[in-house]
Protein backbone atom coordinates (compact mmCIF):
# COMPACT_ATOMS: atom_id res chain seq x y z
CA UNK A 1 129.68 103.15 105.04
CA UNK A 2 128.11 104.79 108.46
CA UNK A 3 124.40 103.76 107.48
CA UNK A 4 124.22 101.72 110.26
CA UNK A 5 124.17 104.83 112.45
CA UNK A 6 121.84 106.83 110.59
CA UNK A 7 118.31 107.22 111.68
CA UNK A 8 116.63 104.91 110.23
CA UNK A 9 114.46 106.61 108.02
CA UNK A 10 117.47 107.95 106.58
CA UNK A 11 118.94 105.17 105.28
CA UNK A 12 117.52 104.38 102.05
CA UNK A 13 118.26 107.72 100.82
CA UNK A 14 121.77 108.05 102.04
CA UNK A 15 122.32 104.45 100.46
CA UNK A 16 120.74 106.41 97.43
CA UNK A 17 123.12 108.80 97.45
CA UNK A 18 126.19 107.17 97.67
CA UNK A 19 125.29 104.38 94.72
CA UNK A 20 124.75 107.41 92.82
CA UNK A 21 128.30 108.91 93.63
CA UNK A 22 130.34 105.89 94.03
CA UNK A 23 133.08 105.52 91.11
CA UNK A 24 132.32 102.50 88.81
CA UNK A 25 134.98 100.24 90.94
CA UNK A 26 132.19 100.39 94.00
CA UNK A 27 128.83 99.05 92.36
CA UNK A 28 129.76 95.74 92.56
CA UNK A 29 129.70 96.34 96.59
CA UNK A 30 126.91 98.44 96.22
CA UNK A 31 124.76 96.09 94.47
CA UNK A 32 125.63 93.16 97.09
CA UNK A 33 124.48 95.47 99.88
CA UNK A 34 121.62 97.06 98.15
CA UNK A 35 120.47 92.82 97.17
CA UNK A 36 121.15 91.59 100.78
CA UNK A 37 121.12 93.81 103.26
CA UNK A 38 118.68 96.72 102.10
CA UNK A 39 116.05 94.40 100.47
CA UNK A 40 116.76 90.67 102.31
CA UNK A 41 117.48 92.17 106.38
CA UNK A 42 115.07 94.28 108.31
CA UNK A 43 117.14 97.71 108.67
CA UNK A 44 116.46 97.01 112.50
CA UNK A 45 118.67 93.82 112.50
CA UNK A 46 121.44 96.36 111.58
CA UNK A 47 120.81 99.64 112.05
CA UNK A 48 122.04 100.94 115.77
CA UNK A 49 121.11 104.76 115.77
CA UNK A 50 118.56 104.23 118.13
CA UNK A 51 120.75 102.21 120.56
CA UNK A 52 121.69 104.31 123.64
CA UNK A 53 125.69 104.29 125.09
CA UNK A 54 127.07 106.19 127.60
CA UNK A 55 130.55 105.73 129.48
CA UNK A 56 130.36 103.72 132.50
CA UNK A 57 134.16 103.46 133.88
CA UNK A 58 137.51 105.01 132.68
CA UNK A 59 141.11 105.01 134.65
CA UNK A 60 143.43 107.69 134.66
CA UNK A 61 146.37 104.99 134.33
CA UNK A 62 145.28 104.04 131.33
CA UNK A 63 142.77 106.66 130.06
CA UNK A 64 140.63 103.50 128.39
CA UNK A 65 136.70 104.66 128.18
CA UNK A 66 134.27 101.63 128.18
CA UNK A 67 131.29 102.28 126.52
CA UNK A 68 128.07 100.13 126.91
CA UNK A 69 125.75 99.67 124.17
CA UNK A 70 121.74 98.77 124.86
CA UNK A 71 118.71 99.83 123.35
CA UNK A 72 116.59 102.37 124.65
């Protein structure tokens, strides 16, 4: 699941969503998040949409990007 990069006031409806959606095989995961980390974590321990990144250094040799995360 991408809800970690959702705007946070997003994310209980997306969760919503898929729950809804999810074939039968998938609530068991969906009822461990939705118990721990929608109701027992602060989304803002885990959500990072608001976290800035940007590419700071890449070589042509080996055409690796690095890409530093911080918050804004």
């Amino acid at each position: 699941m991408a809800l970690p990069l959702l705007p946070v006031e997003d994310v209980q409806r997306a969760f919503e969503t898929l729950s809804e959606e999810a074939p039968v095989e998938l609530q068991p995961f969906f009822e461990y998040f939705e118990d721990w980390w929608m109701k027992k974590v602060p989304f803002r321990l885990w959500n990072v949409s608001n976290l800035k990144h940007g590419i700071v250094g890449s070589t042509k040799e080996s055409k690796k990007i690095i890409l530093i995360f911080g918050h804004l």
